[in-house]
Protein backbone atom coordinates (compact mmCIF):
# COMPACT_ATOMS: atom_id res chain seq x y z
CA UNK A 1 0.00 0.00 0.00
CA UNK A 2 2.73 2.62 0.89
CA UNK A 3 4.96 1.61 -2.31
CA UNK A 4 1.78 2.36 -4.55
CA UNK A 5 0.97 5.85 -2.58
CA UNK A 6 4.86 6.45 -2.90
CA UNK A 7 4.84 5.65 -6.49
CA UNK A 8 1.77 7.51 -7.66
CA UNK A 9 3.35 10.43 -5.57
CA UNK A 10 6.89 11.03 -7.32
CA UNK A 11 7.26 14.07 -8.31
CA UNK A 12 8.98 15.38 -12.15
CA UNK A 13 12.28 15.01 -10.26
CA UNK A 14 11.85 11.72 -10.01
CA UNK A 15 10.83 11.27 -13.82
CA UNK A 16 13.46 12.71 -15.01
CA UNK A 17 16.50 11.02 -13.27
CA UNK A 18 15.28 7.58 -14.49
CA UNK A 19 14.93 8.83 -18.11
CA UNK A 20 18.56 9.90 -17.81
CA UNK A 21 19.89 6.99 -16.32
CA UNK A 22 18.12 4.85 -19.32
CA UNK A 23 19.39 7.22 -22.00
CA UNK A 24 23.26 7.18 -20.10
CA UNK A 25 22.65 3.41 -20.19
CA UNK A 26 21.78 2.86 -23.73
CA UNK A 27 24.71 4.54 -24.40
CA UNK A 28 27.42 2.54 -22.72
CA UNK A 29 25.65 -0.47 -24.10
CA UNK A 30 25.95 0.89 -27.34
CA UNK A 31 30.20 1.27 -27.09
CA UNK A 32 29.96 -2.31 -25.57
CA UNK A 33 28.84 -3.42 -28.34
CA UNK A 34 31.41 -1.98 -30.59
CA UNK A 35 34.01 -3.50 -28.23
CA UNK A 36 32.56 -6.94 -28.06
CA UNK A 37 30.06 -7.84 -30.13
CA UNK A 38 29.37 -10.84 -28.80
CA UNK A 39 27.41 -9.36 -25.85
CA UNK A 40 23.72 -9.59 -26.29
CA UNK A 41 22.08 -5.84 -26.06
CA UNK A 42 19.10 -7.05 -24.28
CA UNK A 43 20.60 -8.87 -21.72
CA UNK A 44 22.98 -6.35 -20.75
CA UNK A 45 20.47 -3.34 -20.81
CA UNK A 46 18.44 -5.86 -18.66
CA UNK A 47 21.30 -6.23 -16.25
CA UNK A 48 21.77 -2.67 -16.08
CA UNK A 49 18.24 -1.11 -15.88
CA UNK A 50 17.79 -3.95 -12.73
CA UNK A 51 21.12 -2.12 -10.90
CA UNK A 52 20.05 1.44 -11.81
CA UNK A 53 19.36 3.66 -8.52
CA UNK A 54 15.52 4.89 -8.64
CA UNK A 55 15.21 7.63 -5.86
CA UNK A 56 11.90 9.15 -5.36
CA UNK A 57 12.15 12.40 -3.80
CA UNK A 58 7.92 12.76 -3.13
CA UNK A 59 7.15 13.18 0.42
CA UNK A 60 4.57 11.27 1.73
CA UNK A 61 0.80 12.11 1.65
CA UNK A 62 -0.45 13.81 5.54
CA UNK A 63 -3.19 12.14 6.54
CA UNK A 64 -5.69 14.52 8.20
CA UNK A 65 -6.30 14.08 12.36
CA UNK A 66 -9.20 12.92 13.17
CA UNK A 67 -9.87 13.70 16.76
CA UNK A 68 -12.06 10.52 18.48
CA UNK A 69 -14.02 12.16 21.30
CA UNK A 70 -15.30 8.66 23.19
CA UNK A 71 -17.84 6.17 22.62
CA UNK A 72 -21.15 7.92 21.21
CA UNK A 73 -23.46 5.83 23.52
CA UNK A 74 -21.52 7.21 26.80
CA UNK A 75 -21.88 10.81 25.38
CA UNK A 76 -25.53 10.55 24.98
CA UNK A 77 -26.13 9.17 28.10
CA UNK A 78 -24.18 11.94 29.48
CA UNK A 79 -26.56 14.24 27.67
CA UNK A 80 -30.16 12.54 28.69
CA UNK A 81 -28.43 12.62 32.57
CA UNK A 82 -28.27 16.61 31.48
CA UNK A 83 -30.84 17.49 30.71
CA UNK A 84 -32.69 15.26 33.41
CA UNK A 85 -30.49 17.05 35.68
CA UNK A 86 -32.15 20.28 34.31
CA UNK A 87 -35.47 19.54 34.82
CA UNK A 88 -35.06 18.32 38.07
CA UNK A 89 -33.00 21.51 38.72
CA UNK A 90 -35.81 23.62 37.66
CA UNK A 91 -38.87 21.78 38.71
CA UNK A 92 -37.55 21.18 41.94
CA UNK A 93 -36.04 24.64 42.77
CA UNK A 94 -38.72 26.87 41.20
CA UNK A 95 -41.69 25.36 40.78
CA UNK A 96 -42.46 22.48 43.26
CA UNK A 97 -42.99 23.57 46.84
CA UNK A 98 -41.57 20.47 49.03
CA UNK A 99 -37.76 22.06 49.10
CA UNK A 100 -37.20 24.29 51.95
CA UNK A 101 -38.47 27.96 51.28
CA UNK A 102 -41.04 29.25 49.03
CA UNK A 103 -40.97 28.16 45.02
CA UNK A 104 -41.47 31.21 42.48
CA UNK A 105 -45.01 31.32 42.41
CA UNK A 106 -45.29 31.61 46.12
CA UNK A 107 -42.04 34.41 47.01
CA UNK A 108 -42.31 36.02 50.17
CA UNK A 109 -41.64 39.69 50.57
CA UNK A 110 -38.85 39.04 52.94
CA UNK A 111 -37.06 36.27 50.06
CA UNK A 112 -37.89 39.43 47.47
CA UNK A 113 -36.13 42.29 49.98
CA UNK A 114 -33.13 39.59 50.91
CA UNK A 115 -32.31 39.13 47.24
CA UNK A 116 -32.58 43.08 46.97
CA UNK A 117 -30.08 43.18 49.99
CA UNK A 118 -28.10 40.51 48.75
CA UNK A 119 -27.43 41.99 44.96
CA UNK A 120 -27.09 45.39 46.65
CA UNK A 121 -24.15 44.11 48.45
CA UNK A 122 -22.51 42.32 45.07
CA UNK A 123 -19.17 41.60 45.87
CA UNK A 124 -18.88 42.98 49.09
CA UNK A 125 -18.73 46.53 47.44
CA UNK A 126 -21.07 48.43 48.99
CA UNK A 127 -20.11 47.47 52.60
CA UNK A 128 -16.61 47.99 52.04
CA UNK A 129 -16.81 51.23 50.37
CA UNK A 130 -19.16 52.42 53.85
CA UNK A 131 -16.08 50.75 56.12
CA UNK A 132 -13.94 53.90 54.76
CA UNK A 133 -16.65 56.65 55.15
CA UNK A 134 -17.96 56.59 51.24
CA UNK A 135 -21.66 56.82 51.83
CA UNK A 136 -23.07 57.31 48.44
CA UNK A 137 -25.25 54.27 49.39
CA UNK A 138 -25.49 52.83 52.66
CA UNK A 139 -25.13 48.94 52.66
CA UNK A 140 -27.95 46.82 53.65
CA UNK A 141 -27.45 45.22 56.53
CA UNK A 142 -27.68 41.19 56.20
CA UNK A 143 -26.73 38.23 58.30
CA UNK A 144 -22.72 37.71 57.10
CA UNK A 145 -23.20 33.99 56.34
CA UNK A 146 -25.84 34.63 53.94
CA UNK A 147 -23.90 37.35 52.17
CA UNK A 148 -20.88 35.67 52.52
CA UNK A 149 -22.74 32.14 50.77
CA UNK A 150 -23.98 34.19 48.36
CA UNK A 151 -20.89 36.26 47.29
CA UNK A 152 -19.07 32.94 47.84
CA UNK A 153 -21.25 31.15 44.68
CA UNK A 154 -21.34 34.20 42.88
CA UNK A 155 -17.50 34.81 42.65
CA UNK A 156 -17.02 31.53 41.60
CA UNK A 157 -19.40 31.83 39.00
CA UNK A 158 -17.18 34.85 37.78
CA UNK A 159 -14.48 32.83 36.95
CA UNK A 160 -16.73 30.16 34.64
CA UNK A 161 -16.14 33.45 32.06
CA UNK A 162 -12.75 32.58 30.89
CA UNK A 163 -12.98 29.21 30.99
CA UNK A 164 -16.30 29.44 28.90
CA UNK A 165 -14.86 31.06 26.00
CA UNK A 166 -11.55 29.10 25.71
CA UNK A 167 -13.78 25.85 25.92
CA UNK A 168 -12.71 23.95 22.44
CA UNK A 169 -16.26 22.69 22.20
CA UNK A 170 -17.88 26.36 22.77
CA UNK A 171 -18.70 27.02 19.36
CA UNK A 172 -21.14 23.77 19.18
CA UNK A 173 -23.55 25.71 21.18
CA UNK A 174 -25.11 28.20 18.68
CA UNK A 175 -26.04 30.51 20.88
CA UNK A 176 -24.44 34.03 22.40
CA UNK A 177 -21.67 33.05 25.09
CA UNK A 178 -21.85 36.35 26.35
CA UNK A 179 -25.39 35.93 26.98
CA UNK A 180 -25.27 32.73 28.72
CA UNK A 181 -22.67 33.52 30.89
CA UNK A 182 -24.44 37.08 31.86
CA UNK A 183 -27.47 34.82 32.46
CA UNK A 184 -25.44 32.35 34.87
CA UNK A 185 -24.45 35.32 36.93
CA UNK A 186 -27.90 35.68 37.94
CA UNK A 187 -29.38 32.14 37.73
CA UNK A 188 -25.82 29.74 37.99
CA UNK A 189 -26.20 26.22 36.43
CA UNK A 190 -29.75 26.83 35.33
CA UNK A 191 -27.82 27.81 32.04
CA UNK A 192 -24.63 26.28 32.77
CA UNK A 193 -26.20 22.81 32.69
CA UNK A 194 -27.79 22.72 29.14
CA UNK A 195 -24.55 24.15 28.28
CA UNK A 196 -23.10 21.00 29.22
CA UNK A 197 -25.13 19.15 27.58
CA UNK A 198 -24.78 20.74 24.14
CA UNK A 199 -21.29 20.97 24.17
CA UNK A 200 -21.45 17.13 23.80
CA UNK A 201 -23.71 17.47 20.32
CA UNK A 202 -22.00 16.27 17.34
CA UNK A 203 -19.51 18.66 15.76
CA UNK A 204 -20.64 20.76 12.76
CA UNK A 205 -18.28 19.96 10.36
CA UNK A 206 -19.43 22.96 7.92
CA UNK A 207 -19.59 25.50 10.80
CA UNK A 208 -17.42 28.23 10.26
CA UNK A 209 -15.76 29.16 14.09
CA UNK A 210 -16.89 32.13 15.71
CA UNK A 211 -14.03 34.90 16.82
CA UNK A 212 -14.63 36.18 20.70
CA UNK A 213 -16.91 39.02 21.34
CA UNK A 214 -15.25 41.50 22.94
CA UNK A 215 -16.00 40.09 26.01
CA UNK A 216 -14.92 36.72 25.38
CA UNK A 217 -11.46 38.58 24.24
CA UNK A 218 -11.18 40.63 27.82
CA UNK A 219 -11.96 37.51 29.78
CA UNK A 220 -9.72 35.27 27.73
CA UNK A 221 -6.75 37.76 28.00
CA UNK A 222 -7.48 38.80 31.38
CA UNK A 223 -8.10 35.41 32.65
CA UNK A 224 -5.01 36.20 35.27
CA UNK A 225 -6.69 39.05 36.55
CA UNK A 226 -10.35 37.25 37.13
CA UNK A 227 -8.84 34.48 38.90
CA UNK A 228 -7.00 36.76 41.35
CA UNK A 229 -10.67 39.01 41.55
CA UNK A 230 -12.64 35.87 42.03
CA UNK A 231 -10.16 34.00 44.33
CA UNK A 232 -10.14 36.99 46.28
CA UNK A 233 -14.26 37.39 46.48
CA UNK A 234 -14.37 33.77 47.44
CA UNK A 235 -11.83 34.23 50.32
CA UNK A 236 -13.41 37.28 51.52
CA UNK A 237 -16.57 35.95 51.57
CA UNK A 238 -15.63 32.90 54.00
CA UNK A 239 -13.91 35.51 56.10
CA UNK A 240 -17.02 37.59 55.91
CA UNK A 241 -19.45 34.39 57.05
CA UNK A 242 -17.32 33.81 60.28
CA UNK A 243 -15.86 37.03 60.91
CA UNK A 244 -17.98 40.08 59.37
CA UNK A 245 -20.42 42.92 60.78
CA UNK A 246 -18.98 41.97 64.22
CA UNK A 247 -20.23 45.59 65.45
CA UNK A 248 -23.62 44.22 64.65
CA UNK A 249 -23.71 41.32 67.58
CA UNK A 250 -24.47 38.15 64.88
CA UNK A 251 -22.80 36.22 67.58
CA UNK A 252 -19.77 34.09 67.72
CA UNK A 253 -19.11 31.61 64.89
CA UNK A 254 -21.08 29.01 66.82
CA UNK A 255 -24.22 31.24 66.57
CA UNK A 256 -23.77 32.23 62.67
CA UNK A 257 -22.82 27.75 61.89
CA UNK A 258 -25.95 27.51 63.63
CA UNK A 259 -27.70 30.72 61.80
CA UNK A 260 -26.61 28.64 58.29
CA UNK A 261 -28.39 25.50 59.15
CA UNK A 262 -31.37 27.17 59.89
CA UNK A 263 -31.06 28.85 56.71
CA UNK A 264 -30.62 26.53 54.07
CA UNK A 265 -33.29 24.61 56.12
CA UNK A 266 -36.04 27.75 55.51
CA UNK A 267 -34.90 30.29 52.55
CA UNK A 268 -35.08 28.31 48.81
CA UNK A 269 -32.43 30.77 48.08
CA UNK A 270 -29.54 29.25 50.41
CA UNK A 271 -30.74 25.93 49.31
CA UNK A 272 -30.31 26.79 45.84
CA UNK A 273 -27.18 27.48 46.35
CA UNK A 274 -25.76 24.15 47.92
CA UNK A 275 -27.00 22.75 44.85
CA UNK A 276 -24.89 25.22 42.77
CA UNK A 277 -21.52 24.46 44.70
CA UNK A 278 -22.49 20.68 44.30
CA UNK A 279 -22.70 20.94 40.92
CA UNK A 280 -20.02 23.54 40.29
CA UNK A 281 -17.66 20.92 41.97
CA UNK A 282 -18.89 18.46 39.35
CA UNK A 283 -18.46 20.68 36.35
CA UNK A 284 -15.44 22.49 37.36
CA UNK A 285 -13.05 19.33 36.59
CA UNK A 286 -14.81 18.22 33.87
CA UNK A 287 -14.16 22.03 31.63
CA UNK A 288 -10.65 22.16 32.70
CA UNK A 289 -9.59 18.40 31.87
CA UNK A 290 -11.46 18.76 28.70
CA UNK A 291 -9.05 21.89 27.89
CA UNK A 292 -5.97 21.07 29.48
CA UNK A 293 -4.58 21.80 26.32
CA UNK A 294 -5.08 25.93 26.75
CA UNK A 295 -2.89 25.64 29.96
CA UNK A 296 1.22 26.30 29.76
CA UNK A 297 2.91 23.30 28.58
CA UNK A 298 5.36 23.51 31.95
CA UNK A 299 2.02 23.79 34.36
CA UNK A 300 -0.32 20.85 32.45
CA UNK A 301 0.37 18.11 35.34
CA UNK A 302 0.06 20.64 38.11
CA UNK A 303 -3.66 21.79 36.77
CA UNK A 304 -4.40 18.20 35.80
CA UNK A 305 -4.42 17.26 39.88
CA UNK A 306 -6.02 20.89 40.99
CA UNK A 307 -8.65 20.79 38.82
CA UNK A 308 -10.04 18.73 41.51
CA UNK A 309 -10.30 21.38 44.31
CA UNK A 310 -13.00 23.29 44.30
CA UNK A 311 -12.56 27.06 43.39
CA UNK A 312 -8.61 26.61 43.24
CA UNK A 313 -8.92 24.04 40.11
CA UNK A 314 -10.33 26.99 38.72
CA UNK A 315 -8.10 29.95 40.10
CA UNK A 316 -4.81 27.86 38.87
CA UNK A 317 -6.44 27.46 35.29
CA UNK A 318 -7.10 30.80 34.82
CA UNK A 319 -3.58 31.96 36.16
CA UNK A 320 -1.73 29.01 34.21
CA UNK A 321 -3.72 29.82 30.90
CA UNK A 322 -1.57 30.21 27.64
CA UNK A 323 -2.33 33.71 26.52
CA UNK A 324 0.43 33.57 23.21
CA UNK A 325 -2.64 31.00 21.22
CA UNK A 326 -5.91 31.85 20.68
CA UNK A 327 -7.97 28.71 21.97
């Protein structure tokens, strides 16, 4: 098989040596045969043309890569688990009313004026900017372990950005990245998780890639920076849980463990969110090892084993990310 590829291959070069070693042949047959006549023509070209040096210089035919993602059966169970996961996700969170707290149809005022409080004090901004006398807006004033759960989910969620748009598999969902991820700020893996599932859909091979919006492009080349700003948030908020609004007698970090049972026992919110940390530890490992290939060469076995961790996986992608090729 190779030696007919190789020989359909060769080039003019080739061609034309072996018609000059025939012609160079025929004629030192032909003076042979003035100097001894008695050697047969055709059994001396014979021997000759069998001794002649054929080099091909064609280079062989590259075969194209084909990348093999799995078995196919795996991948679609992986994608009815998805989107089962989904509609347990929102039937169970929103709409039924056995979890703790009240489902969407059925929001309390005080659930309504928490999440008010809650968004109010994104990021910890508002009550740090009060801390140094900036008063613009005063900060709501919220038990510290549910702003610090809720900053604590949200930060992380931050970080999905970067990792998002330097997923290899991004562009088989059709949809807006920026949109999603904007989305997922506000409602986590309720878009996160059909995201997962599409990314497994069969590739496109006709679709044409998609450059980064000019958000993707910020959060892909300041993936450094996010990680540092979202490693930070989640830090602060732990800090904040135990340790925060201590001029405001929450009580000693016996009181606020037990303040956090009682809440993800009664507000749908909090119990919302140990969902999203369950399933953010879940996804987290799965992105990264699927892109391992976007991290620095020298730092591929050290993300490889972090991924793992919850939060830092994330953090050391994001720092270790190779910013000299576009994923």
């Amino acid at each position: 098989m190779t030696m007919a590829s190789s020989a359909l291959l060769c080039n003019n070069v080739c061609t034309r040596f072996w018609v000059s070693s025939l012609s160079q042949t025929r004629y030192q047959m032909q003076l042979h045969q003035r100097r001894r006549p008695s050697v047969n023509f055709h059994t001396q070209h014979n021997a000759s043309l069998r001794f002649a040096p054929l080099v091909c210089r064609a280079s062989p035919r590259e075969e194209k890569e084909v990348v093999v993602e799995g078995d196919d059966g795996m991948r679609r169970l992986l994608q009815i688990l998805l989107w089962g996961a989904e509609g347990i996700y929102i039937f169970w969170l929103f709409l039924l009313p056995y979890a703790p707290g009240d489902p969407v149809w059925a929001i309390s005022s005080y659930t309504i004026n928490s999440l008010i409080g809650l968004s109010l004090n994104f990021f910890f901004i508002l009550p740090l900017m009060n801390s140094v006398g900036i008063h613009l807006i005063e900060s709501p004033v919220l038990h510290p372990m549910s702003e610090g759960l809720f900053n604590f989910v949200i930060g992380w969620t931050f970080m999905f950005a970067p990792l998002l748009f330097t997923d290899y598999k991004r562009d088989r969902y059709k949809g807006s990245l920026d949109v999603l991820w904007g989305f997922q700020m506000f409602l986590t893996n309720t878009f996160l998780i059909p995201y997962m599932a599409i990314r497994l859909n069969d590739e496109d091979a006709e679709y044409i890639p998609r450059k980064p919006s000019q958000l993707g492009s910020v959060m892909i080349h300041g993936a450094p920076i996010v990680g540092l700003i979202g490693g930070a948030i989640c830090l602060i908020s732990a800090l904040w849980a135990f340790f925060g609004r201590q001029d405001s007698n929450f009580g000693s970090i016996a009181d606020r463990l037990e303040f956090l049972v009682s809440y993800l026992g009664s507000e749908r919110l909090a119990y919302a969110f140990i969902w999203d940390i369950c399933l953010y530890i879940i996804f987290q490992p799965w992105l990264i090892g699927d892109n391992l290939q976007n991290v620095q060469k020298s730092k591929v076995s050290f993300v490889r084993y972090l991924r793992f961790v919850p939060v830092i996986g994330l953090i050391a992608y994001l720092l270790f990310l190779n910013l000299d090729e576009e994923p």
